[in-house]
PDB file of N, CA and C in Angstrom:
ATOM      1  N   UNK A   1      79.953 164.296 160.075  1.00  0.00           N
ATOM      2  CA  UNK A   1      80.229 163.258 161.058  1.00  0.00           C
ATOM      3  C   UNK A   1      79.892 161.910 160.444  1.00  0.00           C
ATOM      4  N   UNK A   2      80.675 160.928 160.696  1.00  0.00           N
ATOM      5  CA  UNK A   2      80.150 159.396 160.408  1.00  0.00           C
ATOM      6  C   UNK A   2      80.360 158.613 161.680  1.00  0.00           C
ATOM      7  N   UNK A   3      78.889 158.245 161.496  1.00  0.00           N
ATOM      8  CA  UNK A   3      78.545 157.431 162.333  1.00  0.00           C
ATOM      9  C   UNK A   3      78.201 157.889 164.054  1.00  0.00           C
ATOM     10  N   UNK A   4      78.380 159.173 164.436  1.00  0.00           N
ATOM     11  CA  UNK A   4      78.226 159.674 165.439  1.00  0.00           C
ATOM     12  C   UNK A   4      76.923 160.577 165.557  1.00  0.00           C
ATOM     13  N   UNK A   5      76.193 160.318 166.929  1.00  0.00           N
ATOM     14  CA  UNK A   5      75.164 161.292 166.764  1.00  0.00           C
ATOM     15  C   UNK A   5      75.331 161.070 168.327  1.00  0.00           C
ATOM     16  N   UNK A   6      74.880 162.467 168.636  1.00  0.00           N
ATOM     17  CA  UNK A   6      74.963 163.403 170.018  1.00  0.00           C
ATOM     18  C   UNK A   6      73.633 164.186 169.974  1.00  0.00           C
ATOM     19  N   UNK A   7      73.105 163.560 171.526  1.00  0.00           N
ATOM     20  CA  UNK A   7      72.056 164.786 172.108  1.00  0.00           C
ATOM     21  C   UNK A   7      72.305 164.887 173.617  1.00  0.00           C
ATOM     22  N   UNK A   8      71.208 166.095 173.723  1.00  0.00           N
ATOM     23  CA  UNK A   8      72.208 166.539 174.981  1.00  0.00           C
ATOM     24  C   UNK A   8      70.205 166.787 176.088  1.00  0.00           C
ATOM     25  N   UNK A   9      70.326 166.221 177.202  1.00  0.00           N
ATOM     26  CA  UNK A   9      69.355 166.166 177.838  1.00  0.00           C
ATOM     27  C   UNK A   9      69.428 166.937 179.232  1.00  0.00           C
ATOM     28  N   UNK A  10      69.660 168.386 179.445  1.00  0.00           N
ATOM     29  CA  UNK A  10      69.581 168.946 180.878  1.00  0.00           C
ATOM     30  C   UNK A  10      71.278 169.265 180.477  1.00  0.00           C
ATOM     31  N   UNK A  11      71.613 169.028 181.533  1.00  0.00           N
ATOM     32  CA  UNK A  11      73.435 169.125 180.928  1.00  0.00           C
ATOM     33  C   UNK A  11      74.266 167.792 181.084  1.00  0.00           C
ATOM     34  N   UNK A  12      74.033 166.633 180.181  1.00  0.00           N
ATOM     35  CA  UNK A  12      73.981 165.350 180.293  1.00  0.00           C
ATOM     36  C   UNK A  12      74.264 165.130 178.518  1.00  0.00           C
ATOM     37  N   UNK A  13      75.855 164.814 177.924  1.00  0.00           N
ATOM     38  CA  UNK A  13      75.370 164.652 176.246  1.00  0.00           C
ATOM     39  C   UNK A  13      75.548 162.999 176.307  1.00  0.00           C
ATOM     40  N   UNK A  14      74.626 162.638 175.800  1.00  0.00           N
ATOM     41  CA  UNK A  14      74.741 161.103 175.187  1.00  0.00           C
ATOM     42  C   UNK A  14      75.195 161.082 173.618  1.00  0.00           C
ATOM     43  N   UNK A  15      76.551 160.125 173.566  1.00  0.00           N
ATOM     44  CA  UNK A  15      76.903 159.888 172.462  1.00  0.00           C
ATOM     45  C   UNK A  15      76.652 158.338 171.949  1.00  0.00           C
ATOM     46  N   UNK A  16      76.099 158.424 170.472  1.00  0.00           N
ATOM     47  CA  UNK A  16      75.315 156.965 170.331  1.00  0.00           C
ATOM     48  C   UNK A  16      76.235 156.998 169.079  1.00  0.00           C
ATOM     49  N   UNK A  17      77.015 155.648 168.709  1.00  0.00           N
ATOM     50  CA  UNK A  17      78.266 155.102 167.716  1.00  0.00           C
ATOM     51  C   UNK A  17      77.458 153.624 167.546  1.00  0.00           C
ATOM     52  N   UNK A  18      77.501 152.947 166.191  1.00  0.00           N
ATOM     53  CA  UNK A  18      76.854 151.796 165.944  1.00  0.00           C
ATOM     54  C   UNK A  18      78.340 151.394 165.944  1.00  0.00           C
ATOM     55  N   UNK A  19      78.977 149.849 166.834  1.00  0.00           N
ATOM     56  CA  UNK A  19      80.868 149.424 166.627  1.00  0.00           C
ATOM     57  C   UNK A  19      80.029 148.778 165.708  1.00  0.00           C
ATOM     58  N   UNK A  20      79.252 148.712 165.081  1.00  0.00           N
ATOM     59  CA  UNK A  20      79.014 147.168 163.959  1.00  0.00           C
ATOM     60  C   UNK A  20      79.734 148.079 162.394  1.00  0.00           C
ATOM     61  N   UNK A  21      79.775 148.980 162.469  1.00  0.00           N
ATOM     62  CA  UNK A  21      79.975 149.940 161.060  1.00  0.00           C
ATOM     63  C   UNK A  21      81.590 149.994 160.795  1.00  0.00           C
ATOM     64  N   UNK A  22      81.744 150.159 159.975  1.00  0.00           N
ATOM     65  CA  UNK A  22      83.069 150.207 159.544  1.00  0.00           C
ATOM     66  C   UNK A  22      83.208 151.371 158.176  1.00  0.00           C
ATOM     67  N   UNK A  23      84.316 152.107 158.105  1.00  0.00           N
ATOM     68  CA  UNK A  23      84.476 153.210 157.154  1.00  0.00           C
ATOM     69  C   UNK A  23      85.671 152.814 156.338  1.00  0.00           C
ATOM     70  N   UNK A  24      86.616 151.521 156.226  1.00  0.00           N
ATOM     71  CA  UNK A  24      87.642 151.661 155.841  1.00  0.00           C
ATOM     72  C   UNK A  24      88.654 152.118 156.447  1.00  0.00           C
ATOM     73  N   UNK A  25      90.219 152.183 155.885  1.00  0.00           N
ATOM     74  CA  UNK A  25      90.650 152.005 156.663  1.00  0.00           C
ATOM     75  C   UNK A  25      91.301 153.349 156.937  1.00  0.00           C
ATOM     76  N   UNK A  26      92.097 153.559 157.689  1.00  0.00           N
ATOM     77  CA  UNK A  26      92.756 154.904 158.066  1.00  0.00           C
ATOM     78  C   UNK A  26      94.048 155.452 156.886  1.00  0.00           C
ATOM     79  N   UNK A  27      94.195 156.601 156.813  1.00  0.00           N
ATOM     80  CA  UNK A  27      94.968 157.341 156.548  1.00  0.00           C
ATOM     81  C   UNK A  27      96.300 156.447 156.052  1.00  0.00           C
ATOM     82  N   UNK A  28      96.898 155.683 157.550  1.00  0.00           N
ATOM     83  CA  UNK A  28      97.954 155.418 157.720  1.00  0.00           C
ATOM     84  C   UNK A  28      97.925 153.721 157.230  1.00  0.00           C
ATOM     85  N   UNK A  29      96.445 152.404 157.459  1.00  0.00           N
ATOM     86  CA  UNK A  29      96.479 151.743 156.676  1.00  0.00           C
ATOM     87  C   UNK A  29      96.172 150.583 157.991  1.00  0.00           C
ATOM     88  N   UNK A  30      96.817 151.426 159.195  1.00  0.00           N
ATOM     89  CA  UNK A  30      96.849 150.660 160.734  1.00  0.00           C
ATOM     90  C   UNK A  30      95.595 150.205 161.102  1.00  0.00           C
ATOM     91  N   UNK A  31      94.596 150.850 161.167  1.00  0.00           N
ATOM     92  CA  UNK A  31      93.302 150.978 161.618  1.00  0.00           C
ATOM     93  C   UNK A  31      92.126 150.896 160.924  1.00  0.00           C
ATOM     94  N   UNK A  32      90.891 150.652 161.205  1.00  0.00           N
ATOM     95  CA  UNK A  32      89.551 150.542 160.783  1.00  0.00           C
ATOM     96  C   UNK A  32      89.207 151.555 161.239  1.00  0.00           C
ATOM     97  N   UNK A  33      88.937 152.297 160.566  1.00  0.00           N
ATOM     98  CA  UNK A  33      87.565 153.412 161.110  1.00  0.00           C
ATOM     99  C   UNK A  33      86.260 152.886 161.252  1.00  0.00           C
ATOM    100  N   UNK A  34      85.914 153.294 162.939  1.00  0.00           N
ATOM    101  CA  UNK A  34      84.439 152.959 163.020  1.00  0.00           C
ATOM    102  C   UNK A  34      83.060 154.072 162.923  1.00  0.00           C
ATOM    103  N   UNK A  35      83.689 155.360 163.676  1.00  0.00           N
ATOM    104  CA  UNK A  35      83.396 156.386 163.527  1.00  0.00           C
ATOM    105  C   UNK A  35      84.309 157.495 163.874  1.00  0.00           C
ATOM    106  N   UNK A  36      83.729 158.778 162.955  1.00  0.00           N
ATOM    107  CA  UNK A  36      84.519 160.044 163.766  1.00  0.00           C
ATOM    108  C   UNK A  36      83.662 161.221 163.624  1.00  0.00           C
ATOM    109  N   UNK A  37      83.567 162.206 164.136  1.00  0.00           N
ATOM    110  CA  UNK A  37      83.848 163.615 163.872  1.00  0.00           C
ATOM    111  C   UNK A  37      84.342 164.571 163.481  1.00  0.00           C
ATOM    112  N   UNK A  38      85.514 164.123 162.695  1.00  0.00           N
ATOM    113  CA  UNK A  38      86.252 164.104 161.292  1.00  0.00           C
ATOM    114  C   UNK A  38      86.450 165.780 161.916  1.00  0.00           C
ATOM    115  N   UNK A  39      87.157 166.092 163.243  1.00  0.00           N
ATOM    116  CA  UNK A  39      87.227 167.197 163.534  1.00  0.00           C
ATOM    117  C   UNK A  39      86.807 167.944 164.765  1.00  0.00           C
ATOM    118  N   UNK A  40      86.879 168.622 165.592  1.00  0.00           N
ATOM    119  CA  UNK A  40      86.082 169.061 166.677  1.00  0.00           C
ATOM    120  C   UNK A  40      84.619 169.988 165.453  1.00  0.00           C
ATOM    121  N   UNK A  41      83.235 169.481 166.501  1.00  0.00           N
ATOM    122  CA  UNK A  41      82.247 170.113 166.346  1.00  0.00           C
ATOM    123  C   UNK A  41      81.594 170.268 167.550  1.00  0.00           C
ATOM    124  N   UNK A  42      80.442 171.597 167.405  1.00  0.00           N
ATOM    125  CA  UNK A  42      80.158 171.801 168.556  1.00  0.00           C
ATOM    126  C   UNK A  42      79.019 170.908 168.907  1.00  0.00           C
ATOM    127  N   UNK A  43      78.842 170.771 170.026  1.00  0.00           N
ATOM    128  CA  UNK A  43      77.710 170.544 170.408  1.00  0.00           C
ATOM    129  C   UNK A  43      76.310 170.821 170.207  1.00  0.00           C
ATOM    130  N   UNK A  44      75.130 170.152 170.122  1.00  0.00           N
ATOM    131  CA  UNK A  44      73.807 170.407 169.242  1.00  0.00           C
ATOM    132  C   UNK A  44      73.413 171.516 171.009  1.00  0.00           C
ATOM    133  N   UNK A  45      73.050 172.911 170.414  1.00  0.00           N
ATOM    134  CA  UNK A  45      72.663 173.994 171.028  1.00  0.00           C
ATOM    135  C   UNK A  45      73.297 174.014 172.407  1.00  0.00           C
ATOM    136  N   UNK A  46      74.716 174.243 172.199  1.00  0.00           N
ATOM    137  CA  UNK A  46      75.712 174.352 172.990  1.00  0.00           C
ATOM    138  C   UNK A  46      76.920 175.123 172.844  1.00  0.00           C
ATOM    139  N   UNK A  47      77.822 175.731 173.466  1.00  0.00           N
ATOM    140  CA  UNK A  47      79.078 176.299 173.175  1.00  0.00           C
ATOM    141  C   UNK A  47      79.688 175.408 173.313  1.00  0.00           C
ATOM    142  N   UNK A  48      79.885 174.202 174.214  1.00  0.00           N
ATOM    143  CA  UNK A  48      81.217 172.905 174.034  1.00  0.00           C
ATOM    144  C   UNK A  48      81.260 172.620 172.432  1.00  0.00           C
ATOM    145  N   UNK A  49      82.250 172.053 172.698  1.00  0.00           N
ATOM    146  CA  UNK A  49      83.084 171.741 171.287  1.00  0.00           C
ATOM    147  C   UNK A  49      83.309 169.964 171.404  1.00  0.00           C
ATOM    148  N   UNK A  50      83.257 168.885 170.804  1.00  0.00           N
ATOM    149  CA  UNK A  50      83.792 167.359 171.601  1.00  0.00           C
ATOM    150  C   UNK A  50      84.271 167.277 169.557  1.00  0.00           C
ATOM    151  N   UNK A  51      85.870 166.060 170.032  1.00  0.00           N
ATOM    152  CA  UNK A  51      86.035 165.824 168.819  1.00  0.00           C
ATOM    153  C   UNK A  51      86.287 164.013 169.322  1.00  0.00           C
ATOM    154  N   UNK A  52      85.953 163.076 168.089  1.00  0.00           N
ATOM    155  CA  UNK A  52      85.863 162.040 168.870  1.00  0.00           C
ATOM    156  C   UNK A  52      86.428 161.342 167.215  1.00  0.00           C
ATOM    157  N   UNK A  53      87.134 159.810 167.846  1.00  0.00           N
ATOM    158  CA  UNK A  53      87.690 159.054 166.556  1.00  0.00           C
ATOM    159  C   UNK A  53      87.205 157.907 167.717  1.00  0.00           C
ATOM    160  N   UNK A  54      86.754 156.934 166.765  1.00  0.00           N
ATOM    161  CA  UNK A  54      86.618 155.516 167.269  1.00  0.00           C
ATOM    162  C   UNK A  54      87.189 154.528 166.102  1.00  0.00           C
ATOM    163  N   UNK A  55      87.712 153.674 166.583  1.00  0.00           N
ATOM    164  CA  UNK A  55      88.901 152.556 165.139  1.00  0.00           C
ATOM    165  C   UNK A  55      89.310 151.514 166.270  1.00  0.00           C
ATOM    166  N   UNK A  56      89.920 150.669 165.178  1.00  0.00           N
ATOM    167  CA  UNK A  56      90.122 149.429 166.109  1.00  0.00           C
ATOM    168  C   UNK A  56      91.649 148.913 164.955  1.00  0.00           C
ATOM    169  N   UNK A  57      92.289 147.857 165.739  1.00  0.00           N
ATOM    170  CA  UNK A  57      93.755 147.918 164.664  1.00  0.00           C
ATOM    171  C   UNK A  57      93.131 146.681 163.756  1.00  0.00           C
ATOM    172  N   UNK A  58      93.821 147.063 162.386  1.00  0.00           N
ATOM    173  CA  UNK A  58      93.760 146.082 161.201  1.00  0.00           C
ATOM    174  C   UNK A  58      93.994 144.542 161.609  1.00  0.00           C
TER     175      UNK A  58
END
């Protein structure tokens, strides 16, 4: 994962993303990557699954 971190309190997940970060740019050349999950992963001691992209346009 970049830039994403997930915890999960009761059945409540908080997802914490810094927008100040930047990864370069996308695939396609459109976008900034800010963060992702570069995929569905599961949840920290959970069966859910969350897949998440955060970007903003060039």
């Amino acid at each position: 994962m970049k830039n994403v971190e997930m915890s999960v309190e009761g059945s409540v997940l908080t997802i914490r993303v810094d927008l100040s970060k930047e990864f370069g740019p996308s695939s396609t050349g459109k976008t900034i990557i800010i963060a992702s999950t570069e995929g569905n992963v599961t949840i920290p001691n959970r069966q859910e699954k969350v897949g998440i992209n955060v970007y903003r346009k060039k």
